[in-house]
N, C-alpha and C. Protein backbone atom coordinates (compact mmCIF):
# COMPACT_ATOMS: atom_id res chain seq x y z
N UNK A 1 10.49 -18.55 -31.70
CA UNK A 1 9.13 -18.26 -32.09
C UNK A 1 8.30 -17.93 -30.85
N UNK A 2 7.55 -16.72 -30.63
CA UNK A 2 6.89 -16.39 -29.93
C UNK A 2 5.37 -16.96 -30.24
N UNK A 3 4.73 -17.27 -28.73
CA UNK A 3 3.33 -17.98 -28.57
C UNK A 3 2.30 -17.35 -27.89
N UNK A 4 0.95 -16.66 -28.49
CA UNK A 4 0.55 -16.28 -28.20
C UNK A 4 -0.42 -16.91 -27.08
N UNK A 5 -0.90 -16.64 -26.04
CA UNK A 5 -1.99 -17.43 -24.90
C UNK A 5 -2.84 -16.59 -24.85
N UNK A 6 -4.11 -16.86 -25.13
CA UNK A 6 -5.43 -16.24 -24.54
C UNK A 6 -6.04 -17.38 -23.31
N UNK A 7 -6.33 -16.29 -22.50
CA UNK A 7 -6.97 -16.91 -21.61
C UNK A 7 -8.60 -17.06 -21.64
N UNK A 8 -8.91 -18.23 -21.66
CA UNK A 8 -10.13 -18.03 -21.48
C UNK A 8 -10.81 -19.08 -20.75
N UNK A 9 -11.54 -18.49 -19.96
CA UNK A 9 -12.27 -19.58 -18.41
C UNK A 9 -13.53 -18.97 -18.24
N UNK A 10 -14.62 -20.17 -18.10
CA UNK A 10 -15.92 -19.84 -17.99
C UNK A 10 -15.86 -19.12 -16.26
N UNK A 11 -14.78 -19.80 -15.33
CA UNK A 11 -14.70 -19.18 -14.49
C UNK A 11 -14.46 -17.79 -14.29
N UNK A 12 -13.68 -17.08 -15.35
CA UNK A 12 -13.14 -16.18 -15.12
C UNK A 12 -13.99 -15.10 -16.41
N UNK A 13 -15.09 -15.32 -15.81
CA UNK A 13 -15.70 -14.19 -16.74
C UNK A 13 -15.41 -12.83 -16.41
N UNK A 14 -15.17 -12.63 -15.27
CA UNK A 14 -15.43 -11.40 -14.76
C UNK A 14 -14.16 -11.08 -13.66
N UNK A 15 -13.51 -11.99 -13.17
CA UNK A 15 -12.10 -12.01 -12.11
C UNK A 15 -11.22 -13.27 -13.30
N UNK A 16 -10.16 -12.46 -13.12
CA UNK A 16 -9.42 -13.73 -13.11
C UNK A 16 -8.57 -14.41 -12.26
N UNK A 17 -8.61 -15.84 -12.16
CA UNK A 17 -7.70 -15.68 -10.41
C UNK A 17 -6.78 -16.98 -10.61
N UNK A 18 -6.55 -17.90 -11.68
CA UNK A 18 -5.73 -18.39 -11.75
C UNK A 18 -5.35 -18.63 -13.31
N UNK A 19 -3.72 -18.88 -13.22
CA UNK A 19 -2.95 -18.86 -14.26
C UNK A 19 -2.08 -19.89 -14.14
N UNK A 20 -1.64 -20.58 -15.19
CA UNK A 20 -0.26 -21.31 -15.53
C UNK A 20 0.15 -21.12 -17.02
N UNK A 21 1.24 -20.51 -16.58
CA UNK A 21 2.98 -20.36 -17.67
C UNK A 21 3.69 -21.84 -17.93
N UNK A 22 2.86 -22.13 -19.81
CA UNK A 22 3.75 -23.30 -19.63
C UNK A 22 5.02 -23.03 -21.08
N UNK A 23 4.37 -22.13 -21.71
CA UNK A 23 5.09 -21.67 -22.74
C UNK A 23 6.72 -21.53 -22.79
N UNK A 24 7.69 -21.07 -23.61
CA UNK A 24 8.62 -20.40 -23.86
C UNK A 24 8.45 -19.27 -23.28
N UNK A 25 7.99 -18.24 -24.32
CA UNK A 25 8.06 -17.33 -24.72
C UNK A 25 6.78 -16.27 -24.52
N UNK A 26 5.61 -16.77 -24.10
CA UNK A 26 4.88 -16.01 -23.61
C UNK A 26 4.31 -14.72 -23.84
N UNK A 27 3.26 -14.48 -24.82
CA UNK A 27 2.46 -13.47 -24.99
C UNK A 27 1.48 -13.04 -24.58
N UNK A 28 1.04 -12.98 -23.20
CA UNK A 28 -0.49 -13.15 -22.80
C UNK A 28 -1.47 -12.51 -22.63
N UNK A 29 -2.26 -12.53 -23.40
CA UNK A 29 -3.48 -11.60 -24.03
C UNK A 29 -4.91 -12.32 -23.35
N UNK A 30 -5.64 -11.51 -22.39
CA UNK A 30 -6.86 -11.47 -21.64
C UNK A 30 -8.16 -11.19 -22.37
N UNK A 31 -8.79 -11.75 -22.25
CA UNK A 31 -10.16 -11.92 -23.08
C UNK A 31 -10.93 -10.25 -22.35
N UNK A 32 -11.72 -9.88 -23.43
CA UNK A 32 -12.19 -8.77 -23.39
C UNK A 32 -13.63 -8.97 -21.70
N UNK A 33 -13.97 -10.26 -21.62
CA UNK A 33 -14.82 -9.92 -20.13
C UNK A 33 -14.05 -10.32 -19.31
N UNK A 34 -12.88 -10.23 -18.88
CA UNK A 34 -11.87 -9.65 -17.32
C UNK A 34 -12.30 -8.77 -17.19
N UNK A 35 -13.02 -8.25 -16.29
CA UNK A 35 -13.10 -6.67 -15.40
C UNK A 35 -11.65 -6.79 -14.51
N UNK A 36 -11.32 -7.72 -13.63
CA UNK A 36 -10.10 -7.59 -12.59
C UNK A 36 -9.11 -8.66 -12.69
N UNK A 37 -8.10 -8.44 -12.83
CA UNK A 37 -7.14 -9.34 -12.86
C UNK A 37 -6.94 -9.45 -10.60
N UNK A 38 -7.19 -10.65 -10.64
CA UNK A 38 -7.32 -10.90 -9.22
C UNK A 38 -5.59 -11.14 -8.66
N UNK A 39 -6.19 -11.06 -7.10
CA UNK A 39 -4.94 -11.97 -5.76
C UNK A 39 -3.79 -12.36 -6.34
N UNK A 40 -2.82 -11.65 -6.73
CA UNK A 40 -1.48 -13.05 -7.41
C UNK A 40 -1.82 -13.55 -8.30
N UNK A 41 -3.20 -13.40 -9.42
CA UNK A 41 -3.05 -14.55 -10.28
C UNK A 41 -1.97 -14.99 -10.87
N UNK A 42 -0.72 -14.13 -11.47
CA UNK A 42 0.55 -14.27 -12.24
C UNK A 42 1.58 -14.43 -11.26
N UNK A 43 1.13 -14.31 -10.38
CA UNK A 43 2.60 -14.20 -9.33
C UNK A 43 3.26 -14.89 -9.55
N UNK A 44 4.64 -14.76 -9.69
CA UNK A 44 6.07 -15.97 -9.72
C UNK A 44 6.09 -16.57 -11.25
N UNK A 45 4.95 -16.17 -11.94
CA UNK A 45 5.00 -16.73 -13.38
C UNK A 45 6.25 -16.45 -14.03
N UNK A 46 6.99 -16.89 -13.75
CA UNK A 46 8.50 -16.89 -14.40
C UNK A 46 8.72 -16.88 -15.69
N UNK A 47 8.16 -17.48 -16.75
CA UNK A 47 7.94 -17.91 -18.29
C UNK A 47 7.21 -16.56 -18.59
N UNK A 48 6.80 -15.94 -18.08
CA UNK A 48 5.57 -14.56 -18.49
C UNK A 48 6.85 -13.70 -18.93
N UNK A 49 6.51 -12.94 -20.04
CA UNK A 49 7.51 -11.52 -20.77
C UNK A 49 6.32 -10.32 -20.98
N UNK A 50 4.97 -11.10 -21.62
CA UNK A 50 4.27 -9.69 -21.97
C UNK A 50 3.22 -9.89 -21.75
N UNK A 51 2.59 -9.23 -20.96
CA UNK A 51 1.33 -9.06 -20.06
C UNK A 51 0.25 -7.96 -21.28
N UNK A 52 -0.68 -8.46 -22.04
CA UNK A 52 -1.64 -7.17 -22.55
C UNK A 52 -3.41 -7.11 -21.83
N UNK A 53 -3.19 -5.84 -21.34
CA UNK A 53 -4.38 -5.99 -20.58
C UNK A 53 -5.39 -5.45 -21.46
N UNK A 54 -7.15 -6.37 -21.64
CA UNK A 54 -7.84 -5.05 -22.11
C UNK A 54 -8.40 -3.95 -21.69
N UNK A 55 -9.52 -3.32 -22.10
CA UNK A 55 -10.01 -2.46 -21.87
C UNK A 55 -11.15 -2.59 -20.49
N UNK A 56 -11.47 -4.03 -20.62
CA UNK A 56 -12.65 -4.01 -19.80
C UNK A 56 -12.33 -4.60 -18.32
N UNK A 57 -10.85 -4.38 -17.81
CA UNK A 57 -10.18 -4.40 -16.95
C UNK A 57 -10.03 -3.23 -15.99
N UNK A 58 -10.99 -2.90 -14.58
CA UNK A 58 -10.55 -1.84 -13.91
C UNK A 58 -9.72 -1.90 -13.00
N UNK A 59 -8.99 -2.47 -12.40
CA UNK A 59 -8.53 -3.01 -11.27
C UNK A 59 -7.72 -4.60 -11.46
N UNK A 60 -6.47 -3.99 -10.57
CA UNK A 60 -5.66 -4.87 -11.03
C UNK A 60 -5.33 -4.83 -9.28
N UNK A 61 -5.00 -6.13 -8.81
CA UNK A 61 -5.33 -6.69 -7.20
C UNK A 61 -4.00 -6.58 -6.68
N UNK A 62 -3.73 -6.82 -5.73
CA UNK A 62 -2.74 -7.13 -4.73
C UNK A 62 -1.99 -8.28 -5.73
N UNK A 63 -0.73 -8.20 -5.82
CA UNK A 63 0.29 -8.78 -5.94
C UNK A 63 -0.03 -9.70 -7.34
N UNK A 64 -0.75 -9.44 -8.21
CA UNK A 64 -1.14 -9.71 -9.86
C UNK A 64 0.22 -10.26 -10.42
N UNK A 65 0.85 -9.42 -10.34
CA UNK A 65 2.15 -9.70 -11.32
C UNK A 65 3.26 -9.77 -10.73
N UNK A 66 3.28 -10.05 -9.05
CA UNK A 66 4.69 -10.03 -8.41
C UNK A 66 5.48 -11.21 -8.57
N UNK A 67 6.42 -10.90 -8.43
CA UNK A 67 7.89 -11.85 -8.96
C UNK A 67 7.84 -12.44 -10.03
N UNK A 68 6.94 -11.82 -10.97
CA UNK A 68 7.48 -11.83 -12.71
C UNK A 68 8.63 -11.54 -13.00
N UNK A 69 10.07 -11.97 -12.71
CA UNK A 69 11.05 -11.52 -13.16
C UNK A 69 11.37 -11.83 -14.32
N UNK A 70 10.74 -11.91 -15.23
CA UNK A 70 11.02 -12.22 -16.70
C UNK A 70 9.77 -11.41 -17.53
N UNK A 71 9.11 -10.84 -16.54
CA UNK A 71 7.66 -9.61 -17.14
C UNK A 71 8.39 -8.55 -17.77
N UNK A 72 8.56 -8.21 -19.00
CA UNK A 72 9.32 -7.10 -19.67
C UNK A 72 8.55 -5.75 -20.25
N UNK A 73 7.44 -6.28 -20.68
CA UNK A 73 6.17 -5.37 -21.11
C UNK A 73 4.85 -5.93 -20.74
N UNK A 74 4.47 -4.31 -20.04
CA UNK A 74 3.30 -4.19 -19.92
C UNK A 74 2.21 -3.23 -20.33
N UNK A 75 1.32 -4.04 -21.07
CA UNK A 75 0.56 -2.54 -22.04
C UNK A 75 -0.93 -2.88 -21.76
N UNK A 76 -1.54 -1.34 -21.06
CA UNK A 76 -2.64 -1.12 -20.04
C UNK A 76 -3.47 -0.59 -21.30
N UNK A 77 -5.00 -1.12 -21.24
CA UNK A 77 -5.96 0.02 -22.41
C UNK A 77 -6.42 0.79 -20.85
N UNK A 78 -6.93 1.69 -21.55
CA UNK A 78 -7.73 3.03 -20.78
C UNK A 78 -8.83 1.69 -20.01
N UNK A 79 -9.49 2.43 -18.87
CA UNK A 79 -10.21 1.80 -17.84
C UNK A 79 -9.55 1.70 -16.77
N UNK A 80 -8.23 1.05 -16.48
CA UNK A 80 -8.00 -0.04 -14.96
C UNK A 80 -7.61 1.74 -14.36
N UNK A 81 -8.70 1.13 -12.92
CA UNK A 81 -8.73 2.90 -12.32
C UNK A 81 -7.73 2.46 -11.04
N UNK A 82 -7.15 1.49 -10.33
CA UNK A 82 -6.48 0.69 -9.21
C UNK A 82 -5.61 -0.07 -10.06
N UNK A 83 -4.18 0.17 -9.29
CA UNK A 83 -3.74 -0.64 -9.28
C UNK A 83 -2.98 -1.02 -7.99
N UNK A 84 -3.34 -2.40 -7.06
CA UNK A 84 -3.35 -2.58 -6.02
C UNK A 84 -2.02 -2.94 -5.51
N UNK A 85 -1.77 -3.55 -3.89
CA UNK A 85 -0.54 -3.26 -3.65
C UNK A 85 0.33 -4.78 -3.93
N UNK A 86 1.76 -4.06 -3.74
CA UNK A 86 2.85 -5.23 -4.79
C UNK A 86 2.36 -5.54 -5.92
N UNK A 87 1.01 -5.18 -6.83
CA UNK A 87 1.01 -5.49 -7.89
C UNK A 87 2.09 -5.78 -8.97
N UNK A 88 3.30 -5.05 -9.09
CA UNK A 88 4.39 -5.21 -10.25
C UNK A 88 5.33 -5.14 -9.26
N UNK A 89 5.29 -6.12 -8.17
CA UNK A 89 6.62 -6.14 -6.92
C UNK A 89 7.73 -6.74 -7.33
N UNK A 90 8.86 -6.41 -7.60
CA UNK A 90 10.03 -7.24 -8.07
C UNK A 90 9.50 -7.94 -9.50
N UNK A 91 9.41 -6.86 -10.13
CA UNK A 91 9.12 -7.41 -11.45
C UNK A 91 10.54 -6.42 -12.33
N UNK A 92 11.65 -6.70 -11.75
CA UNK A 92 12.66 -5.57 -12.07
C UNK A 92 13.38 -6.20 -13.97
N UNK A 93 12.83 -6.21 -14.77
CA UNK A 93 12.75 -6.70 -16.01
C UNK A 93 12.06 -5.81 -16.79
N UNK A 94 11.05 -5.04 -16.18
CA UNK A 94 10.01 -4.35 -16.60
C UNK A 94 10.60 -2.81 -16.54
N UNK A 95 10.74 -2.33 -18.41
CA UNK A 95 11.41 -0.92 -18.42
C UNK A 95 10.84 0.45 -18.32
N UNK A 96 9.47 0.06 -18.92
CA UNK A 96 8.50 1.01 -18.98
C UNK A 96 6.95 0.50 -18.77
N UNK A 97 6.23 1.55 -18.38
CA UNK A 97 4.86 0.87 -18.31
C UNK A 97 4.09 2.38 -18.18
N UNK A 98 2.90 2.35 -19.03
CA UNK A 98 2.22 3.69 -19.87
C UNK A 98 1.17 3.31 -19.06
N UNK A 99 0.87 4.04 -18.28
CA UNK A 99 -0.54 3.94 -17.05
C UNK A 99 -1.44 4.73 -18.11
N UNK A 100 -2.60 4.10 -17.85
CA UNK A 100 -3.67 4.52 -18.67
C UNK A 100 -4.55 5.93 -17.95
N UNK A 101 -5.13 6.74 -18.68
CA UNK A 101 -5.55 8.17 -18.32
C UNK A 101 -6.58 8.01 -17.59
N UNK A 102 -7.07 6.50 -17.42
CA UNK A 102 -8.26 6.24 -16.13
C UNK A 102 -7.40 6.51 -14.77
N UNK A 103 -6.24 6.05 -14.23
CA UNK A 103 -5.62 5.85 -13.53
C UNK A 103 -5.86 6.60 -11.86
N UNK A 104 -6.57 6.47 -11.27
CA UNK A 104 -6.45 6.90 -10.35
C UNK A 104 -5.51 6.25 -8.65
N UNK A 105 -5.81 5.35 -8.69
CA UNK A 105 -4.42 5.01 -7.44
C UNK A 105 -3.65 4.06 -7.61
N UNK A 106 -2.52 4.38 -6.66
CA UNK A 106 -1.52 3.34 -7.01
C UNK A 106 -1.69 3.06 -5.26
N UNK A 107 -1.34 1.81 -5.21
CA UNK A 107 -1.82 1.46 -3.92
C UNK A 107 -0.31 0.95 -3.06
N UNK A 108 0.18 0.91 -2.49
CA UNK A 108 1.79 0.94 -1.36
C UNK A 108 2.63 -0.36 -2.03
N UNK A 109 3.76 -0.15 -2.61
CA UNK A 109 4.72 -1.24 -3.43
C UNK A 109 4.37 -1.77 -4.30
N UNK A 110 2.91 -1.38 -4.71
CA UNK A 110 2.52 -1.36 -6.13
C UNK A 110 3.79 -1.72 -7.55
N UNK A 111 4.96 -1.03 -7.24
CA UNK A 111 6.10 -0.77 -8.35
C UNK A 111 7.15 -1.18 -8.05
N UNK A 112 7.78 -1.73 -8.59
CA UNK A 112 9.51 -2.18 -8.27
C UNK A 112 10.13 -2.31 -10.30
N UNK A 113 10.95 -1.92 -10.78
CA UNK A 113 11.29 -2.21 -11.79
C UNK A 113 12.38 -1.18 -12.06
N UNK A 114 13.06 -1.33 -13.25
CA UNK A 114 13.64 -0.69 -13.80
C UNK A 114 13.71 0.58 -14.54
N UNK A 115 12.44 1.03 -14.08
CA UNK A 115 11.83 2.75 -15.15
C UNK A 115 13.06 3.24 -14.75
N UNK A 116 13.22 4.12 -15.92
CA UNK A 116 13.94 5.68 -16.03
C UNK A 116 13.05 6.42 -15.60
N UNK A 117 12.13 6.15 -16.34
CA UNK A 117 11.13 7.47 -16.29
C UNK A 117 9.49 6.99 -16.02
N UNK A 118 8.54 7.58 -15.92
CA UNK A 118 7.52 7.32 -15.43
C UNK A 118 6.33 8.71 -15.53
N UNK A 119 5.32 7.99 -16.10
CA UNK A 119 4.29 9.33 -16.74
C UNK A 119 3.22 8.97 -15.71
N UNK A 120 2.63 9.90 -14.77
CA UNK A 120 1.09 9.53 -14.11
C UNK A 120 0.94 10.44 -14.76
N UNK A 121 -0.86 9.84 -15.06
CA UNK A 121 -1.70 10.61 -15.72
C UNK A 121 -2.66 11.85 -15.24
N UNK A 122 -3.29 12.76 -15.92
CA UNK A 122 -3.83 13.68 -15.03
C UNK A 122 -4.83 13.49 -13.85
N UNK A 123 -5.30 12.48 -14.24
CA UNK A 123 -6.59 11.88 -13.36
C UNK A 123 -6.09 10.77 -12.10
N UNK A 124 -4.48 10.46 -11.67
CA UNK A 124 -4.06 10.07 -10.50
C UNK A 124 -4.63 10.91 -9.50
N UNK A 125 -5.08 10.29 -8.23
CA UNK A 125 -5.94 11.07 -7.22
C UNK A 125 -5.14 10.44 -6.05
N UNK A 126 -4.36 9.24 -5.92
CA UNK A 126 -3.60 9.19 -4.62
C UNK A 126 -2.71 7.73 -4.93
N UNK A 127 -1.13 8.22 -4.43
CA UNK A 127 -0.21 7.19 -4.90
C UNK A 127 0.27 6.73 -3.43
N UNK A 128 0.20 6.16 -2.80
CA UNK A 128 0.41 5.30 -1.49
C UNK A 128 1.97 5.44 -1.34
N UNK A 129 2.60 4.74 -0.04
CA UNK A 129 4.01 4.46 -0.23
C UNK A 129 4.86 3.59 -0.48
N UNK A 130 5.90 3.73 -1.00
CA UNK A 130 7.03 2.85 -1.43
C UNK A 130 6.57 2.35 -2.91
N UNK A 131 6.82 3.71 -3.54
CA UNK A 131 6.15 3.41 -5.30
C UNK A 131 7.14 4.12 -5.67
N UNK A 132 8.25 4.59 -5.85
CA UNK A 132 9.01 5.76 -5.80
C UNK A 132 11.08 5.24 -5.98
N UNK A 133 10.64 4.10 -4.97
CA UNK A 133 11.83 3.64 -4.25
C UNK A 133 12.68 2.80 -5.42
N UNK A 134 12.36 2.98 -7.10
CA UNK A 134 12.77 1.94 -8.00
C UNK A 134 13.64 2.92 -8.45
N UNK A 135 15.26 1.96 -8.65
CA UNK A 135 16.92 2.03 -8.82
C UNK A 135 16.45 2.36 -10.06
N UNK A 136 17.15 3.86 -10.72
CA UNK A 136 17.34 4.09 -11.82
C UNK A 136 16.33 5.03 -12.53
N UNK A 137 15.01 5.25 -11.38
CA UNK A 137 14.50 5.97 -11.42
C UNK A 137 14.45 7.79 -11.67
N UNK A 138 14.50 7.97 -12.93
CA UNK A 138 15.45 9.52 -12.70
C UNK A 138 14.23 10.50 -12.88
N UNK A 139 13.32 10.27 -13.75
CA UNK A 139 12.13 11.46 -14.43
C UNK A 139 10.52 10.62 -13.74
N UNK A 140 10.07 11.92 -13.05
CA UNK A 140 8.13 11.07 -12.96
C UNK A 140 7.40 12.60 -13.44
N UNK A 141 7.02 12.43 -14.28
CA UNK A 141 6.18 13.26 -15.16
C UNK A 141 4.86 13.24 -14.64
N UNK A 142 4.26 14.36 -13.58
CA UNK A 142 3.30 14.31 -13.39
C UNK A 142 1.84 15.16 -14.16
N UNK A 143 1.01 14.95 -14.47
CA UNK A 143 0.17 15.48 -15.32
C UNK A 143 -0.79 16.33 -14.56
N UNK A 144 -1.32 16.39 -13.59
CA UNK A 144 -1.97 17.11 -12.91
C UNK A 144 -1.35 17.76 -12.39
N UNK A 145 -2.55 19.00 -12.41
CA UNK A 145 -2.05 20.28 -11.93
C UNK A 145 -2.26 20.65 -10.57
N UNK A 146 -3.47 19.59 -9.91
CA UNK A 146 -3.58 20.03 -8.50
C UNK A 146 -2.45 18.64 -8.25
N UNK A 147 -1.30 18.19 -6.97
CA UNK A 147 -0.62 17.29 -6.75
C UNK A 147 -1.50 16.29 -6.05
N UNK A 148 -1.62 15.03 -6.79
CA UNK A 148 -2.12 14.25 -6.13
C UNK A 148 -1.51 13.60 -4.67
N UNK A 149 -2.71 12.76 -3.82
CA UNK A 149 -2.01 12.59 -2.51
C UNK A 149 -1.04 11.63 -3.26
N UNK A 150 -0.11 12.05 -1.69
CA UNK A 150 1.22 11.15 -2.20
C UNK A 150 1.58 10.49 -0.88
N UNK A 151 1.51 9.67 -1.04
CA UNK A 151 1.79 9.41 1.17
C UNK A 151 3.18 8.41 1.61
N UNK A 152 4.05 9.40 1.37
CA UNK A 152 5.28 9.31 1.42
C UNK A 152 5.62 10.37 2.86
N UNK A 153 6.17 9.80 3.85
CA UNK A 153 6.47 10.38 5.08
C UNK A 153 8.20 10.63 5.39
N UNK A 154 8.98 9.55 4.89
CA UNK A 154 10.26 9.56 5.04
C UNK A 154 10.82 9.52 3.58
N UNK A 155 12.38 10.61 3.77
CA UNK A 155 13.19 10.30 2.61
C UNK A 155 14.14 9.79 2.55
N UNK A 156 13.89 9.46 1.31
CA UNK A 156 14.65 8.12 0.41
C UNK A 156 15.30 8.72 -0.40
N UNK A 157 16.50 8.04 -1.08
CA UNK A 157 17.74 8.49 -2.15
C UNK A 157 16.68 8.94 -3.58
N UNK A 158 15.40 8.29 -4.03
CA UNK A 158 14.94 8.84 -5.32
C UNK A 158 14.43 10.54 -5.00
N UNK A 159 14.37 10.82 -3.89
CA UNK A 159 13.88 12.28 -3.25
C UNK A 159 14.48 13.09 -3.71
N UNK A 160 16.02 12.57 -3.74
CA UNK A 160 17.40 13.67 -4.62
C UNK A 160 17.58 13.19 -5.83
N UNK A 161 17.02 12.19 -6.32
CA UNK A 161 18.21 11.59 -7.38
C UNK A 161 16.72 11.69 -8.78
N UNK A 162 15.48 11.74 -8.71
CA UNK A 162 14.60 11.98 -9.41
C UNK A 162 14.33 13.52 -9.51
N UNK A 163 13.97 13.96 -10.41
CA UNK A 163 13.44 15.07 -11.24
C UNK A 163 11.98 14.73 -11.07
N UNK A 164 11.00 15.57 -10.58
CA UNK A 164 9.26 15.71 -11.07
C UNK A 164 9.43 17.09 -11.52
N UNK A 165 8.64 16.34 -12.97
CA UNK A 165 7.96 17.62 -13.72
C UNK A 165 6.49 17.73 -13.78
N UNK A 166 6.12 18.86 -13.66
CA UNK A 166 4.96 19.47 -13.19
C UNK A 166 4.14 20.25 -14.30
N UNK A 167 2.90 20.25 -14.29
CA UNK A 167 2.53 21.08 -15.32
C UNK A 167 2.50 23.00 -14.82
N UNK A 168 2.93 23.67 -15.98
CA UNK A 168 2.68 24.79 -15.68
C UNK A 168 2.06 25.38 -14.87
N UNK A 169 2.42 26.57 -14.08
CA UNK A 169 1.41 27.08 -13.33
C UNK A 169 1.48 26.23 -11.48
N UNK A 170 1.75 24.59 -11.72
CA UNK A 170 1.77 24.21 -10.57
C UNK A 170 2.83 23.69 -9.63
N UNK A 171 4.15 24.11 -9.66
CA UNK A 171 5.17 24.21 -9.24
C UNK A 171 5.38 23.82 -7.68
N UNK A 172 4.77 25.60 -7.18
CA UNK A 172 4.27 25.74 -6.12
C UNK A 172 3.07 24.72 -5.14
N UNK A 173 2.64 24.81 -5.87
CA UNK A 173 1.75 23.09 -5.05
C UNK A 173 2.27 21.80 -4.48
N UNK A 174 2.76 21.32 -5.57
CA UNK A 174 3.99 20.53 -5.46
C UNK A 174 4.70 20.68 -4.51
N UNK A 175 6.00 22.03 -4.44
CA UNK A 175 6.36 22.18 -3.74
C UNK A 175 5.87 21.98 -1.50
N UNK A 176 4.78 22.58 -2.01
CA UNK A 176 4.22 22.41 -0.26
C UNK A 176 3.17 21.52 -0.06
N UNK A 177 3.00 20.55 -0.88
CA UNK A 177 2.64 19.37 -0.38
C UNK A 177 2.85 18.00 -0.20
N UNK A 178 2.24 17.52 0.98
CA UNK A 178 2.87 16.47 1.35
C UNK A 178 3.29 15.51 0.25
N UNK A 179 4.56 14.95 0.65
CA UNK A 179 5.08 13.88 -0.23
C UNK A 179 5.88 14.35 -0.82
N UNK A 180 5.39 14.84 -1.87
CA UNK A 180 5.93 15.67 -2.66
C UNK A 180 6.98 16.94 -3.08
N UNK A 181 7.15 17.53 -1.47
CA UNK A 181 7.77 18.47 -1.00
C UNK A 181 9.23 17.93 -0.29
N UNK A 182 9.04 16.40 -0.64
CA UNK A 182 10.68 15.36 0.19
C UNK A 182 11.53 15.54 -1.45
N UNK A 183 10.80 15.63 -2.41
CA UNK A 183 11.78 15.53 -3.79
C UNK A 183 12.84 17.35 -3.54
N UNK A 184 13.91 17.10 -3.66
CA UNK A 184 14.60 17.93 -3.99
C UNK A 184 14.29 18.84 -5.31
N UNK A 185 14.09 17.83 -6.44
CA UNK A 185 13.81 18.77 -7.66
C UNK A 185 12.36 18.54 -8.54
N UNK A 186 11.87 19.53 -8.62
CA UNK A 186 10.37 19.64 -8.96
C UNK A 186 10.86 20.93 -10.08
N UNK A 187 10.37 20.27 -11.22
CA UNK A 187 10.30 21.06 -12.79
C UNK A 187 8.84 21.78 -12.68
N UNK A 188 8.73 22.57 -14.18
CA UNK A 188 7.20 22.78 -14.97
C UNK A 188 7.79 22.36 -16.63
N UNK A 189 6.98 21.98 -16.52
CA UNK A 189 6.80 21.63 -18.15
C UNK A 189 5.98 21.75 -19.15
């Protein structure tokens, strides 16, 4: 039997910055006044499987959800415009995760998990480094047509072993700009 947890803290009207996993099974659903899920609040929460963020969440902090190795789903509403660094660090349990169309940065090791595949949205404006570097990684579907910054300096095995698809028309961009120009294969779609 799965257990649902709402959090709710007069402290945490507006940050949230601490948590305890005492459950099984773990469903954990954030009260609609979180603006930021703070510092590590989840970090190491081991018992955590499903993280639902709401809407009134922009920003998600440094290392939020690192070493969740039992974090399996994570489902973002539109708003969180940051998501900061090691946020989902060794959270390699985690198969997919649908970035919301606010999305503008991903901030350096931000990502570690198990994606196949991976959708940024059109409105990404700059993805930091070592977001890229996750085993099994084959498809990143990018939605914008101008390439967002990407600040990736050295290559790595996902450079050959990932596919970016590109929207029509912007191929060529892609191609000669930084970061972006270390992937071997760049689609349109």
């Amino acid at each position: 039997m799965k257990k649902n947890i709402s959090i709710i803290s007069l402290l945490a009207l507006f940050t949230i910055t601490t948590f305890s996993c005492t459950s099984e099974e773990p469903i954990v659903e954030l009260p609609n006044t979180i603006k930021v899920i703070g510092r590590e609040v989840f970090s190491n929460s081991l018992k955590l499987k499903s993280i639902r963020i709401p809407s009134s969440v922009h920003s998600i902090d440094f290392g939020a959800f690192r070493e969740c190795s039992n974090l399996t789903e994570v489902i973002m509403n539109n708003n969180i415009e940051t998501i900061g660094e090691y946020a989902f660090h060794k959270c390699y349990n985690i198969k997919e995760i649908k970035f919301p169309k606010s999305l503008k940065k991903i901030e350096a090791f931000a990502l570690s998990g198990n994606f196949s595949e991976i959708t940024l949205p059109s409105t990404i404006e700059c993805i930091k480094e070592y977001n890229f570097g996750i085993e099994g990684l084959m498809k990143i579907h990018c939605k914008s047509v101008t390439p967002p910054i990407y600040r990736e300096e050295e290559r790595y095995s996902i450079h050959d072993r990932a596919t970016v698809f590109v929207p029509k028309g912007s191929k060529v961009r892609y191609r000669e700009a930084d970061g972006w120009k270390l992937f071997s294969k760049i689609e349109e779609e």
